[in-house]
C-alpha atoms as a PDB file:
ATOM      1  CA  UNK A   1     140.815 138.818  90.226  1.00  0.00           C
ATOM      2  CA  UNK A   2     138.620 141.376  88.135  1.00  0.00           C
ATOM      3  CA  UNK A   3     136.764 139.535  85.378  1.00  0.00           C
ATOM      4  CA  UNK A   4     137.006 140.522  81.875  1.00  0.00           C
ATOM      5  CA  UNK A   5     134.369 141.354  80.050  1.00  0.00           C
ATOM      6  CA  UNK A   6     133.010 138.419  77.578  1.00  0.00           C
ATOM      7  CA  UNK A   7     132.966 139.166  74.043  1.00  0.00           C
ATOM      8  CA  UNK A   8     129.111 139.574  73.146  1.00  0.00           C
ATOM      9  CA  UNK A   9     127.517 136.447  72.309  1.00  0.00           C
ATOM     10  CA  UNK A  10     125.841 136.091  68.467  1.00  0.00           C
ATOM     11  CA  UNK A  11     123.376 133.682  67.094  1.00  0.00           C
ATOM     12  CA  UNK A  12     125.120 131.421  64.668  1.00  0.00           C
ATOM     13  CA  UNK A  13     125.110 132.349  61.070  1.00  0.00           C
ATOM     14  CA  UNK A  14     122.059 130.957  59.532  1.00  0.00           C
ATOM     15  CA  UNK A  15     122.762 128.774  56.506  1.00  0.00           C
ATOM     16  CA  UNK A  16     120.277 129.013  54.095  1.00  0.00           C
ATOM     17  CA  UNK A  17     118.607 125.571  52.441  1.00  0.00           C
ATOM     18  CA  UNK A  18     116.327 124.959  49.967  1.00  0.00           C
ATOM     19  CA  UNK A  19     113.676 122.733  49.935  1.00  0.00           C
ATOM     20  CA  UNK A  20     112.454 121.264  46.782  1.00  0.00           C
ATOM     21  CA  UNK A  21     108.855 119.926  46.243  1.00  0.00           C
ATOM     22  CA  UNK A  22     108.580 117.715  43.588  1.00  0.00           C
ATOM     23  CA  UNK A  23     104.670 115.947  42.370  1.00  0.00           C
ATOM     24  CA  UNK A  24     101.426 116.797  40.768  1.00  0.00           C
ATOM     25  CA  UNK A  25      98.785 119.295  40.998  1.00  0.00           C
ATOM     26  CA  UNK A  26      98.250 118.940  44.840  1.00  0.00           C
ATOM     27  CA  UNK A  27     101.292 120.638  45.680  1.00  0.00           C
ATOM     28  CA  UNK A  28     102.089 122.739  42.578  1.00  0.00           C
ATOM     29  CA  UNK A  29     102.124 126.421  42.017  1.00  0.00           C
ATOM     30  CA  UNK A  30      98.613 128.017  40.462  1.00  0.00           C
ATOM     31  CA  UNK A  31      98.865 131.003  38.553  1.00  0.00           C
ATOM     32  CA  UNK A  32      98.099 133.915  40.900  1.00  0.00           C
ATOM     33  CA  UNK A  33      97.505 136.825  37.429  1.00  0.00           C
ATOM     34  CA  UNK A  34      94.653 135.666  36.335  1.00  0.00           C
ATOM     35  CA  UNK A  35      92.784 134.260  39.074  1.00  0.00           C
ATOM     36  CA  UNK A  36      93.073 130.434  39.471  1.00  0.00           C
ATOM     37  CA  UNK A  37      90.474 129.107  42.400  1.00  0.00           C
ATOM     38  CA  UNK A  38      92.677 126.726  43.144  1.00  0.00           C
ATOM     39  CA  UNK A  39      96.251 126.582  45.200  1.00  0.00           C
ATOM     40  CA  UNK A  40      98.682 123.436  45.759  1.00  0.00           C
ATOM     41  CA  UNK A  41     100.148 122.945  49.305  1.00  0.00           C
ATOM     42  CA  UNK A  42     103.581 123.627  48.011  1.00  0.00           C
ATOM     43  CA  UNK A  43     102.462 127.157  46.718  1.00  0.00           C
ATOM     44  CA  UNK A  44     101.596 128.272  49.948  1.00  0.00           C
ATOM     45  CA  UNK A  45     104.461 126.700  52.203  1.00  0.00           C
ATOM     46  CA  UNK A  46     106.770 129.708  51.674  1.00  0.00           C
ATOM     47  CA  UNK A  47     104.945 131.810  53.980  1.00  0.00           C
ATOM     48  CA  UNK A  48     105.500 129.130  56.941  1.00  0.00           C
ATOM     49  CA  UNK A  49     109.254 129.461  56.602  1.00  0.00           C
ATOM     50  CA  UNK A  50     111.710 132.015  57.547  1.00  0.00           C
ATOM     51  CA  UNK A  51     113.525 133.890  54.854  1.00  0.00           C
ATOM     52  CA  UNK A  52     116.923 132.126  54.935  1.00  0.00           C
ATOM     53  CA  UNK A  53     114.872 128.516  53.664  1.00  0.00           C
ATOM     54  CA  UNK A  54     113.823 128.930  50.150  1.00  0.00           C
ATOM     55  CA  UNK A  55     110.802 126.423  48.572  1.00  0.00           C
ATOM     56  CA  UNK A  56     111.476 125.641  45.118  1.00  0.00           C
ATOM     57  CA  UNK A  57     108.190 123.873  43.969  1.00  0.00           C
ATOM     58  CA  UNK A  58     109.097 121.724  40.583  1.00  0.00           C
ATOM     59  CA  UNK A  59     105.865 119.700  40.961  1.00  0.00           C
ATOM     60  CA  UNK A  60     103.598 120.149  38.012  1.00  0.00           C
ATOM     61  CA  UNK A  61     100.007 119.476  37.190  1.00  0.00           C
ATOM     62  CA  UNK A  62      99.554 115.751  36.183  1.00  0.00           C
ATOM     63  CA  UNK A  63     102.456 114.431  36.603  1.00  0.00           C
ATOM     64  CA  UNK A  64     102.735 110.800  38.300  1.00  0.00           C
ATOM     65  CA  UNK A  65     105.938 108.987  39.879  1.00  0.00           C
ATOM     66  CA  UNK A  66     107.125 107.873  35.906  1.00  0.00           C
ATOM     67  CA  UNK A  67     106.060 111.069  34.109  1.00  0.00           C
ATOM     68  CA  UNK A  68     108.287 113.059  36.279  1.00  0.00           C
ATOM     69  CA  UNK A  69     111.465 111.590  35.757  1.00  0.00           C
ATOM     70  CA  UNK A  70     110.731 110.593  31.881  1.00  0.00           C
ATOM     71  CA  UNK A  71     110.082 114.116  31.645  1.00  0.00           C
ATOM     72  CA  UNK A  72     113.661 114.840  32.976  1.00  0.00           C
ATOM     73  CA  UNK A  73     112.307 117.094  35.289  1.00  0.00           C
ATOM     74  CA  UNK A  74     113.915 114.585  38.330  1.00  0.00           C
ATOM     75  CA  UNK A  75     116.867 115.475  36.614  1.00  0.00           C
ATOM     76  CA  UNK A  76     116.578 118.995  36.450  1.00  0.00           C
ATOM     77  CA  UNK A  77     115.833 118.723  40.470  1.00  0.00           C
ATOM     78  CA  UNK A  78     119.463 116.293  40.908  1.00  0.00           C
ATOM     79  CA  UNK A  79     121.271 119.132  39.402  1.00  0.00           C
ATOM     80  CA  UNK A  80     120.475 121.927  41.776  1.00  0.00           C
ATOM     81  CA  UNK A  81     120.586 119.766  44.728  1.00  0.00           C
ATOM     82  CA  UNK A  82     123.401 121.023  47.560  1.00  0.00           C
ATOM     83  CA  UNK A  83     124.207 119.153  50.341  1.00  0.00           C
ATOM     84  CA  UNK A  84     121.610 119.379  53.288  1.00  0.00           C
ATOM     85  CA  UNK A  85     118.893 120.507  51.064  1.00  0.00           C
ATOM     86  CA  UNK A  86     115.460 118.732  51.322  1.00  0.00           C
ATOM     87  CA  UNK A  87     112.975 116.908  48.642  1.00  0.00           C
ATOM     88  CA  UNK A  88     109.620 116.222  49.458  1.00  0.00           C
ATOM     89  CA  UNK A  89     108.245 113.444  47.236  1.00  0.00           C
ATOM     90  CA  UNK A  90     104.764 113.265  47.069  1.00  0.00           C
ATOM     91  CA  UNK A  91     103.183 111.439  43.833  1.00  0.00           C
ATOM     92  CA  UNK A  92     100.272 109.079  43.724  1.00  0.00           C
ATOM     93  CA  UNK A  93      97.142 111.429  41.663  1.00  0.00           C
ATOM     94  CA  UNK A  94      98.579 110.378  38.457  1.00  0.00           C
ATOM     95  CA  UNK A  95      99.811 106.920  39.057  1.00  0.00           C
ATOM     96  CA  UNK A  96      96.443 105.452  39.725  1.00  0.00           C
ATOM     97  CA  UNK A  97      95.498 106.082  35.838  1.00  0.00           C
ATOM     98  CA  UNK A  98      95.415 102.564  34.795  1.00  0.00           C
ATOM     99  CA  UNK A  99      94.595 103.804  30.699  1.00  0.00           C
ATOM    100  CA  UNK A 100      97.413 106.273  30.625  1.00  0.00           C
ATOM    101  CA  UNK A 101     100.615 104.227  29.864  1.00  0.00           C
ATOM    102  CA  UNK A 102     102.751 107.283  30.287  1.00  0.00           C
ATOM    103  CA  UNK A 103     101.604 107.720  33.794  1.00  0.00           C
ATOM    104  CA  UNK A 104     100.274 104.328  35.517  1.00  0.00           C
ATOM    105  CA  UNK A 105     102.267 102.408  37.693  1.00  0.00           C
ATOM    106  CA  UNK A 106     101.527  99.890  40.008  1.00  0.00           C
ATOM    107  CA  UNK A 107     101.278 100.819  44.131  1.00  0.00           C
ATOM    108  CA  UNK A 108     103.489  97.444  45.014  1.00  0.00           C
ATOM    109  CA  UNK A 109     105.924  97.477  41.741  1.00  0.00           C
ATOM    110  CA  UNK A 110     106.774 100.384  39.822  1.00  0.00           C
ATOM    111  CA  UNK A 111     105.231 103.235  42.194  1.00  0.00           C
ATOM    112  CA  UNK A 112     107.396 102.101  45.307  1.00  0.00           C
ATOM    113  CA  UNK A 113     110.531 101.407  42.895  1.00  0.00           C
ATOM    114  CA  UNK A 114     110.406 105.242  41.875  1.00  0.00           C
ATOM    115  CA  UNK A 115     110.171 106.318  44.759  1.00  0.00           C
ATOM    116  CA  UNK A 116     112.826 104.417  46.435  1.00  0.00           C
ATOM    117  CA  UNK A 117     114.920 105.407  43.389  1.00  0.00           C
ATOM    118  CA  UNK A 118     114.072 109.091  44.213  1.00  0.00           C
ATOM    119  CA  UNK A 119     115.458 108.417  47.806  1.00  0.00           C
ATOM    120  CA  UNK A 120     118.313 106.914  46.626  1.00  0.00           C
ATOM    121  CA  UNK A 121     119.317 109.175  44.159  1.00  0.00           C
ATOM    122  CA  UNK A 122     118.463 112.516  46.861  1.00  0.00           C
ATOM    123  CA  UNK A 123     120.708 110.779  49.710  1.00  0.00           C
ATOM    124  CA  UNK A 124     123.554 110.201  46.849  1.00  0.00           C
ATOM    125  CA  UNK A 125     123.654 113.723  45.920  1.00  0.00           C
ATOM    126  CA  UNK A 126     123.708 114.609  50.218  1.00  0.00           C
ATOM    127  CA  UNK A 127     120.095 116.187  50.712  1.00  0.00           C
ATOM    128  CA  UNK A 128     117.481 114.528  53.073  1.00  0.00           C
ATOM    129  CA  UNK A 129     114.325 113.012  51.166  1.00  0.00           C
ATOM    130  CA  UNK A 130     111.141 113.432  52.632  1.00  0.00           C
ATOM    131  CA  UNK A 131     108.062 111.129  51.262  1.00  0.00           C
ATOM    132  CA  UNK A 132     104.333 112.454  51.244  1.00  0.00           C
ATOM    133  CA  UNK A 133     101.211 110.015  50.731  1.00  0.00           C
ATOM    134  CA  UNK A 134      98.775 112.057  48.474  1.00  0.00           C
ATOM    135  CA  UNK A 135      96.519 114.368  49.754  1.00  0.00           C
ATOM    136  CA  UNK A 136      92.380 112.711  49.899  1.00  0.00           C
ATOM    137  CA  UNK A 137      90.311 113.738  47.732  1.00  0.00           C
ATOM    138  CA  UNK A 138      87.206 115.581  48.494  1.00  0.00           C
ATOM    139  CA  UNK A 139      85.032 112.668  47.848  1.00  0.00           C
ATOM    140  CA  UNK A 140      81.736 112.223  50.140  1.00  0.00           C
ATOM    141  CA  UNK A 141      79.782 108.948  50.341  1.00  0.00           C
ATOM    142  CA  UNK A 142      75.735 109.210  50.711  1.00  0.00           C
ATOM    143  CA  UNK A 143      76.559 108.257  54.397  1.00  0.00           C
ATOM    144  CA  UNK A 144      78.661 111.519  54.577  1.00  0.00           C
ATOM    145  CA  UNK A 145      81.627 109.857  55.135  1.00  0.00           C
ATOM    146  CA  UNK A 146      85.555 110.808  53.343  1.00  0.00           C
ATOM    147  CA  UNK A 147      85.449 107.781  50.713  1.00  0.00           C
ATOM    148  CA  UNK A 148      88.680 106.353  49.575  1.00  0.00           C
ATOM    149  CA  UNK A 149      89.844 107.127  46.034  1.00  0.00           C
ATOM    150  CA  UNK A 150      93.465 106.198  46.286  1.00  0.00           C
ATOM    151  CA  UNK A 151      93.879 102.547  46.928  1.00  0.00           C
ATOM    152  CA  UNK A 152      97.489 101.168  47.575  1.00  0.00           C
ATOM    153  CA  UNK A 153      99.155 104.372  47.124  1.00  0.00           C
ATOM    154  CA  UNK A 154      99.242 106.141  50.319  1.00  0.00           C
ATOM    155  CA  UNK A 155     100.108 102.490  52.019  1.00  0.00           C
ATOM    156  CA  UNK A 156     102.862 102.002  49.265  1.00  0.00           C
ATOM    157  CA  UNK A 157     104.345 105.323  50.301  1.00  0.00           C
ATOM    158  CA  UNK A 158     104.260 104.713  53.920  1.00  0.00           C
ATOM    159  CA  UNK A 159     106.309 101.097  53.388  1.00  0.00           C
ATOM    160  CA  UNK A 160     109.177 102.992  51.421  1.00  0.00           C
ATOM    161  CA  UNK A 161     109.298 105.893  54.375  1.00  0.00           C
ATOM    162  CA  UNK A 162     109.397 102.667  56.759  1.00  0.00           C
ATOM    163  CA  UNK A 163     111.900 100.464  54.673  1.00  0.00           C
ATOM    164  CA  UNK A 164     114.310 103.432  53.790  1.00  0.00           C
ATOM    165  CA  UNK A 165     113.832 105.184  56.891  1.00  0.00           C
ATOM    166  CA  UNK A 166     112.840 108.239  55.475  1.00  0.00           C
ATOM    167  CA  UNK A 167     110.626 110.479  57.152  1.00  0.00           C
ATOM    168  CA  UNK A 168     106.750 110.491  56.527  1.00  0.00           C
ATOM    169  CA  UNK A 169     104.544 113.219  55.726  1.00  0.00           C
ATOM    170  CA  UNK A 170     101.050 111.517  55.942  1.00  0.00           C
ATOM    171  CA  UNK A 171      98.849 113.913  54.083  1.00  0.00           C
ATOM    172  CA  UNK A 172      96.319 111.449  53.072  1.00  0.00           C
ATOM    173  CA  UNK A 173      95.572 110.788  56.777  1.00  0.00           C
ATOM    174  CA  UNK A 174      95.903 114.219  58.268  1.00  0.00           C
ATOM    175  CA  UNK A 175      93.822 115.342  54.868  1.00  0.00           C
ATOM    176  CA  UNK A 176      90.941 112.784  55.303  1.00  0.00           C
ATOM    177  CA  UNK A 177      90.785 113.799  58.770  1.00  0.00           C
ATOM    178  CA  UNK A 178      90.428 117.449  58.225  1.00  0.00           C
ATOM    179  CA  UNK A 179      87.834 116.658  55.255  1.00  0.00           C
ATOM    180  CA  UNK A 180      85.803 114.530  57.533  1.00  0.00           C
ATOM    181  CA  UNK A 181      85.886 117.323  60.728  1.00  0.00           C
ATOM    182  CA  UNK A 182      84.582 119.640  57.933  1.00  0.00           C
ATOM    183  CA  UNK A 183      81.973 118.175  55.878  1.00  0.00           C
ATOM    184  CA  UNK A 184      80.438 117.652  52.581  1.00  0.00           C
ATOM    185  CA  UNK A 185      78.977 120.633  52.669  1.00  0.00           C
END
């Protein structure tokens, strides 16, 4: 029997998602015009990412776990969300200032409570939270050693990703590890 020739074979359509960042300073956009010496993670993510996944980055300077939502920039965020986007929560910076009322929350109370409310409310509107434990900070010891500055936090966060079953971007690890390799200097 002859065969007949098979229709030609396409990659599947690919359906664009977004992925919105939401957090403080460590992953926000920097203002390119003028000059800013400094860039947050989530401003330079685009460029690892093909075209058909857009990055919205809604994290702003300062903002802790609380701030954001009281704010109502979480629900700014809740609107635009479309089933099978992503959310990568990463807070922590801003929630260890114990004199800022507007800000502070506790690593074991309110800070895990926000962010398993961020979860919640992400998986209720269909898209797939990500957490992130805060990025180190560039802190050296006189030994030369990465010193702690975050406390509870990055623990905190890595209990809610465990509880909720929501997957874990350790930045503080992979951050204090690359800070260490690198130096003081």
């Amino acid at each position: 029997a002859a065969l007949k020739p098979r229709a030609a074979l396409s990659a599947p359509e690919a359906k664009p998602l977004t992925l919105f960042l939401i957090g403080d300073s460590t992953m926000s956009d920097k203002p390119v015009i003028p000059a800013y010496p400094e860039r947050g993670w989530g401003q330079m993510l685009p460029m690892y990412f093909k075209p058909e996944v857009r990055v919205a980055n809604h994290a702003r300077n300062g903002r802790s776990s609380k701030s954001f939502r009281d704010e109502g920039r979480w629900s700014s965020v809740l609107a635009l969300l479309k089933p099978g986007d992503y959310v990568i929560i990463q807070f922590g910076h801003n929630d260890e200032k114990k004199g800022d009322a507007a800000r502070f929350t506790e690593p074991f109370g309110e800070f895990e409570q926000n962010l398993k409310r961020y979860v919640h409310e992400a998986r209720a509107a269909k898209a797939v939270p990500v957490l992130a434990t805060p990025v180190a900070r560039r802190r050296f010891g006189a030994d030369g050693e990465v010193r702690d500055t975050h406390g509870d936090y990055p623990e905190a966060v890595r209990q809610v990703a465990a509880e909720e079953q929501v997957p874990l971007l350790d930045l503080e690890k992979r951050s204090r590890e690359l800070l260490s390799k690198m130096g003081p200097d």
